[in-house]
Protein backbone atom coordinates (compact mmCIF):
# COMPACT_ATOMS: atom_id res chain seq x y z
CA UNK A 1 -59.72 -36.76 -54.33
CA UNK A 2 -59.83 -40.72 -52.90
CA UNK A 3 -58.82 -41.41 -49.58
CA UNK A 4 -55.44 -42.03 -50.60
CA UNK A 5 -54.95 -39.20 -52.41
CA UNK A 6 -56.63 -37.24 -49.00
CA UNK A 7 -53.86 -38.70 -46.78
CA UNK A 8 -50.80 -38.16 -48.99
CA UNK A 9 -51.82 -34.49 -49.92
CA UNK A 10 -52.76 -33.52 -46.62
CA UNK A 11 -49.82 -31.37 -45.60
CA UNK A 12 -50.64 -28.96 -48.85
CA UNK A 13 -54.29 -29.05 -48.43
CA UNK A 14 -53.91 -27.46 -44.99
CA UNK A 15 -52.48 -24.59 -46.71
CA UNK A 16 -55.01 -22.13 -46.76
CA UNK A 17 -53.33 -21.06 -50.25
CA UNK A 18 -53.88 -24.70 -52.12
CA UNK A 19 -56.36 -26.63 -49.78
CA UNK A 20 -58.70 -29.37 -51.30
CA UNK A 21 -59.54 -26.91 -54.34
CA UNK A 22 -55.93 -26.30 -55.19
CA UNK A 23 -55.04 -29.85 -54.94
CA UNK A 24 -57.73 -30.80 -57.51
CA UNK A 25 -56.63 -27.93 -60.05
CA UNK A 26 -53.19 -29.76 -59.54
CA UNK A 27 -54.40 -33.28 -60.06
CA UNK A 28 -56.29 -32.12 -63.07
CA UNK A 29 -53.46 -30.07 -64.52
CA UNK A 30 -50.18 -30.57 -67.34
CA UNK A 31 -47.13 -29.79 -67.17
CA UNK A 32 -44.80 -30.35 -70.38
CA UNK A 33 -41.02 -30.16 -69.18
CA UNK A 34 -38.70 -29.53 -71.72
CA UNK A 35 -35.05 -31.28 -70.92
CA UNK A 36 -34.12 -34.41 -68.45
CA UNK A 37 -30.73 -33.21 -67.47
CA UNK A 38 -30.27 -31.59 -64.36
CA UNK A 39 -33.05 -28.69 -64.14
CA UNK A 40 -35.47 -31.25 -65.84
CA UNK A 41 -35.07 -34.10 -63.59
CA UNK A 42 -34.89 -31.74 -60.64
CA UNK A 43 -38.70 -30.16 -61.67
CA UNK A 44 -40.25 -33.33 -62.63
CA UNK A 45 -39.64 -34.79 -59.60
CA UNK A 46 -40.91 -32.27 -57.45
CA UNK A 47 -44.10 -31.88 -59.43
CA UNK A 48 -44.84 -35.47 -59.76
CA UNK A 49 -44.71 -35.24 -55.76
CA UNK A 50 -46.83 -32.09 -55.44
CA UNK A 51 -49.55 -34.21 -57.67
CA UNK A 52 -49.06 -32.80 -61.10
CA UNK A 53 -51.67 -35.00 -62.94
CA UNK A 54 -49.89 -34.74 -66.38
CA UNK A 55 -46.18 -34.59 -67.11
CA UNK A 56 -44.69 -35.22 -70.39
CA UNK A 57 -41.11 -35.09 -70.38
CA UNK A 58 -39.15 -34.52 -73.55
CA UNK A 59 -35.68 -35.54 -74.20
CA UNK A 60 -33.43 -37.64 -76.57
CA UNK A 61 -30.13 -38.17 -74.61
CA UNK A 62 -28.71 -40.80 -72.58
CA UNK A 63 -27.73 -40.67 -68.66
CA UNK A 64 -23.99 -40.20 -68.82
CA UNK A 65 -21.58 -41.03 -65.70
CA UNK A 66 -20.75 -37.17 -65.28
CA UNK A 67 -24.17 -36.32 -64.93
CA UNK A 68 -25.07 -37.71 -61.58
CA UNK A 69 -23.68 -35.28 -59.57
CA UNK A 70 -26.27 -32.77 -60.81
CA UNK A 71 -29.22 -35.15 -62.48
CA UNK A 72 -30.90 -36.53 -59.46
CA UNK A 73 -33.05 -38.69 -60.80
CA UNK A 74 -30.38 -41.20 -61.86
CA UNK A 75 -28.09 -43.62 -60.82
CA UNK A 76 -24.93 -46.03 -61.64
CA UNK A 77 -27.44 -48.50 -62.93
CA UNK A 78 -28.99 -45.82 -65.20
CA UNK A 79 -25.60 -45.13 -67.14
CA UNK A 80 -26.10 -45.42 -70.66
CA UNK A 81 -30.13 -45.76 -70.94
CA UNK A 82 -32.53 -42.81 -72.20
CA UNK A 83 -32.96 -40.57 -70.16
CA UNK A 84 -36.85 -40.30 -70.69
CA UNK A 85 -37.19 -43.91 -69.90
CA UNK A 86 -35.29 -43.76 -66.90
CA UNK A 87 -37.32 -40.58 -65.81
CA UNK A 88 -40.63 -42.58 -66.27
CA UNK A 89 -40.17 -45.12 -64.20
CA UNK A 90 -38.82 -43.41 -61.46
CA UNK A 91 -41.44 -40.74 -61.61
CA UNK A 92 -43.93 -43.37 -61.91
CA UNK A 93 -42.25 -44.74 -58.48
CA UNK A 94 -43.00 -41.45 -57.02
CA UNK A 95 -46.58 -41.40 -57.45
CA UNK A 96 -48.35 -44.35 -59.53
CA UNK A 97 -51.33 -41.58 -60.11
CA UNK A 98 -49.32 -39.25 -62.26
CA UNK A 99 -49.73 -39.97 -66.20
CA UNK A 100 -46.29 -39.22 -67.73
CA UNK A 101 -46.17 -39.05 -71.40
CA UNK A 102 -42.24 -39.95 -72.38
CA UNK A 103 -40.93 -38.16 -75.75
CA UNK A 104 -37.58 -39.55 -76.72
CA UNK A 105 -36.44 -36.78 -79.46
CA UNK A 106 -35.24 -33.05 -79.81
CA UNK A 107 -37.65 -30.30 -79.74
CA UNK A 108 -37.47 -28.37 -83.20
CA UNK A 109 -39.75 -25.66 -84.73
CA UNK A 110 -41.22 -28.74 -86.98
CA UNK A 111 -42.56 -30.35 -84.09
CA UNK A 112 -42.92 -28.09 -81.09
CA UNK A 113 -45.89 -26.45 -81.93
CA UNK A 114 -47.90 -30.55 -81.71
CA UNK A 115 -45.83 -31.65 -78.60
CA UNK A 116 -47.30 -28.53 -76.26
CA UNK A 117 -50.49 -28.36 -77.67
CA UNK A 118 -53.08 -29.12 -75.16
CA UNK A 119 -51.00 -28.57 -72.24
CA UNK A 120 -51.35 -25.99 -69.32
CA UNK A 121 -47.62 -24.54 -69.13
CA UNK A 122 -44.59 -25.60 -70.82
CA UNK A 123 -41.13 -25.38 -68.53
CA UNK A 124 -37.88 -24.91 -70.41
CA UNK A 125 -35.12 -26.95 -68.87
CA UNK A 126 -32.98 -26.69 -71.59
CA UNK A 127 -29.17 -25.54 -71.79
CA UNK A 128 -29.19 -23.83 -75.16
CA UNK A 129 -30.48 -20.51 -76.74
CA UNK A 130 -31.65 -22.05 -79.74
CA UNK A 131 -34.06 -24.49 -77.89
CA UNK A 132 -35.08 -21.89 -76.00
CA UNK A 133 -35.80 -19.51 -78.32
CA UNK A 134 -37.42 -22.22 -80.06
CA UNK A 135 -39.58 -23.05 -77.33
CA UNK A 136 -40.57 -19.25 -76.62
CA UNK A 137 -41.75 -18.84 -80.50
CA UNK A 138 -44.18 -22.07 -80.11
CA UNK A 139 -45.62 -21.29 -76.61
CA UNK A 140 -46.39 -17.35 -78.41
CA UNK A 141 -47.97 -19.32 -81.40
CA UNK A 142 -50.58 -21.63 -79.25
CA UNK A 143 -50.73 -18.57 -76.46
CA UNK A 144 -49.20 -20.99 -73.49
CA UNK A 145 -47.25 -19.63 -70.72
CA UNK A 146 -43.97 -21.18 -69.71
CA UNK A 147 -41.46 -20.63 -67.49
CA UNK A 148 -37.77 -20.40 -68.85
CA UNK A 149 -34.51 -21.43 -66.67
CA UNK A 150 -31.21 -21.99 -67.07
CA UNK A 151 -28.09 -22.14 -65.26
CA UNK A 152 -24.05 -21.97 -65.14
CA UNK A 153 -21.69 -22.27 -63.35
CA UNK A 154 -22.65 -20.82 -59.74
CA UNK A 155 -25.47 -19.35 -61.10
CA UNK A 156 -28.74 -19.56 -62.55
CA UNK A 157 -32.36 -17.31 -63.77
CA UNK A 158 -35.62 -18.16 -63.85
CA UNK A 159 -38.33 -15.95 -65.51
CA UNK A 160 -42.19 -16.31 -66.33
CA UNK A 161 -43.63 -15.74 -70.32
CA UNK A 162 -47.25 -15.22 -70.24
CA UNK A 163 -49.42 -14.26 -73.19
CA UNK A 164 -49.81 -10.86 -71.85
CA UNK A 165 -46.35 -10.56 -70.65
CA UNK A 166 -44.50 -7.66 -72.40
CA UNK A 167 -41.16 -8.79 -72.08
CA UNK A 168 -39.50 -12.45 -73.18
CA UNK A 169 -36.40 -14.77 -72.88
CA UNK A 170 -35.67 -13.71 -76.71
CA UNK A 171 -36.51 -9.98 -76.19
CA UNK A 172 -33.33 -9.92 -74.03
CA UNK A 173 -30.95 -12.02 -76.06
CA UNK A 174 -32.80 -10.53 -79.71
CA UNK A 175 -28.94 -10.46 -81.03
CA UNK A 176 -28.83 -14.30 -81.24
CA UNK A 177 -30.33 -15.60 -84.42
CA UNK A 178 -32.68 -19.30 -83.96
CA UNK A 179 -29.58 -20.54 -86.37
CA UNK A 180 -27.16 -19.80 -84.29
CA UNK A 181 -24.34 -22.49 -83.15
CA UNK A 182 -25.00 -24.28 -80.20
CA UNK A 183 -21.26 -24.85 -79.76
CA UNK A 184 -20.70 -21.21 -79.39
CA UNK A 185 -23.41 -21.15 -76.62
CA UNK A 186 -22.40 -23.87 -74.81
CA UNK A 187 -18.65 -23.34 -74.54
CA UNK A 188 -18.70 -23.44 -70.66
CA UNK A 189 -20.35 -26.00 -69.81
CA UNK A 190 -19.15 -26.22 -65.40
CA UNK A 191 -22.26 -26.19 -63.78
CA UNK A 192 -22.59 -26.49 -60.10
CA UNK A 193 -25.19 -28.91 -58.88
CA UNK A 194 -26.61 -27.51 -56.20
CA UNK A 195 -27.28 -23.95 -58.27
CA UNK A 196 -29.22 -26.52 -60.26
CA UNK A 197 -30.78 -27.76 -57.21
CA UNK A 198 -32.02 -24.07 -56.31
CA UNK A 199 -33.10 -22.99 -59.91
CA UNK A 200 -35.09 -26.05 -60.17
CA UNK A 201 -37.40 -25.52 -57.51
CA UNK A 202 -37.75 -21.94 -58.20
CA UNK A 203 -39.03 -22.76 -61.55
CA UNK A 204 -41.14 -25.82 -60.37
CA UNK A 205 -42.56 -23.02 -57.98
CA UNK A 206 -43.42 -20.85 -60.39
CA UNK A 207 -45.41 -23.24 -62.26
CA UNK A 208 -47.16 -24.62 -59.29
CA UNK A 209 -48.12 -20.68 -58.88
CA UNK A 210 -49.57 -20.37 -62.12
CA UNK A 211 -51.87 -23.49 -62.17
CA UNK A 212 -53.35 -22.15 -58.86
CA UNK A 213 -53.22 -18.39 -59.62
CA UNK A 214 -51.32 -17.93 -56.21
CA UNK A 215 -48.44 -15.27 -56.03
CA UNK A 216 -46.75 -12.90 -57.74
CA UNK A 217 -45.03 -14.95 -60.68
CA UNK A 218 -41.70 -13.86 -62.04
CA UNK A 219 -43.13 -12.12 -65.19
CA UNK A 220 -41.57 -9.13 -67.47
CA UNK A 221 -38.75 -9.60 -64.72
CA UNK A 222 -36.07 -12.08 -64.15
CA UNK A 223 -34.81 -13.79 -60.76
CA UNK A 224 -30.96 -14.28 -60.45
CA UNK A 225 -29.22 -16.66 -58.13
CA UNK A 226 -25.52 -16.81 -56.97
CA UNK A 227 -24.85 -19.21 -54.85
CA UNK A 228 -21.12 -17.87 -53.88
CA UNK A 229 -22.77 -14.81 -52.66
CA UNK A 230 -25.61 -16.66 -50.89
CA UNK A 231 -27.58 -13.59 -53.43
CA UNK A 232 -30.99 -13.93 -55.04
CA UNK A 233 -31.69 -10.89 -57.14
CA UNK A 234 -34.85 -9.76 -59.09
CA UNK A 235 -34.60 -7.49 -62.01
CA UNK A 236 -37.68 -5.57 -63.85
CA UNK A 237 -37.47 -4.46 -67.18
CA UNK A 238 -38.70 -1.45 -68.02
């Protein structure tokens, strides 16, 4: 690390759990987020300020007015402009030393396989089953980990796919077929933003865990979170 980097990392090198080592597996690491809307602009934000040396950040929509309250990242002034453009810059505010690769389109079995290739973990921030059923089959193809999370309403889950974990997103939704229609999935679509807020950094966290082989990560189980009930909830499958 440069001096620079020495002075703004110093409050996580002093953990005995990251130190200077950590910090340097973290500057040297790659993160591919998948999503921009309110999970993905929570987690890409936090690990561009944690030092993530990589992030690509995949999305083809555009910032709408009723996504503020929950998408961070964005402002008035972003209304109407890509949403991977508007990420890039403003993670690119956040720390000038992380390399963010920008992909404005929709991840698809034709193409998911080439985007993750070559990166460390792949986060789903997505709020679909196909997508992330889609993103499961190409992380079990190249044999990359990636954490999955999703929320609604008041609530949210976040679990950890390894190559040796047993258990997967799409082992415990195996009734939904990749074809499936999104609109069926997605009729609710009330999501409360600080749930988001919560999920987000639990799956940022878990990531940040893997790269530095810290913890216990959230694998062959799944973490719940209710916010009405102030409840977080792990669950092991068996």
């Amino acid at each position: 690390m440069n001096k620079s980097q020495k002075e703004r990392y110093f409050c996580s090198t002093f953990l005995n759990k990251i130190g200077i080592e950590g910090q340097e597996k973290l500057l040297n690491s790659k993160v591919f987020v998948v999503g921009a809307g309110g999970l993905g602009n929570h987690i890409v934000l936090s690990l561009a300020a944690l030092g993530i040396g990589e992030l690509a950040i995949c999305d083809n929509d555009t910032v709408k007015l009723d996504n503020l309250p929950r998408q961070v990242l964005y402002d008035e002034s972003d209304v109407g402009k890509k949403k991977v453009d508007v990420a890039y810059l403003k993670i690119k505010n956040k720390n000038s030393d992380v390399k963010v690769n920008e992909f404005d389109l929709y991840v698809d079995m034709n193409n998911a396989k080439e985007l993750f290739f070559g990166y460390d973990i792949v986060i789903d921030a997505t709020d679909n089953f196909k997508s992330k059923f889609v993103i499961e089959e190409a992380c079990k193809a190249l044999h990359i980990p990636y954490v999955s999370a999703g929320v609604s309403d008041f609530k949210g889950q976040v679990m950890v796919v390894t190559p040796n974990s047993k258990y997967s997103f799409k082992s415990l939704f195996d009734e939904l077929p990749l074809n499936i229609d999104e609109k069926y999935i997605e009729e609710d679509r009330g999501v409360y933003p600080l749930a988001v807020s919560l999920v987000s950094d639990l799956a940022a966290n878990e990531a940040v865990k893997y790269l530095l082989n810290i913890g216990e990560l959230i694998t062959d189980s799944l973490i719940t979170v209710d916010t009405l009930k102030a409840e977080v909830k792990r669950r092991y499958f068996k």
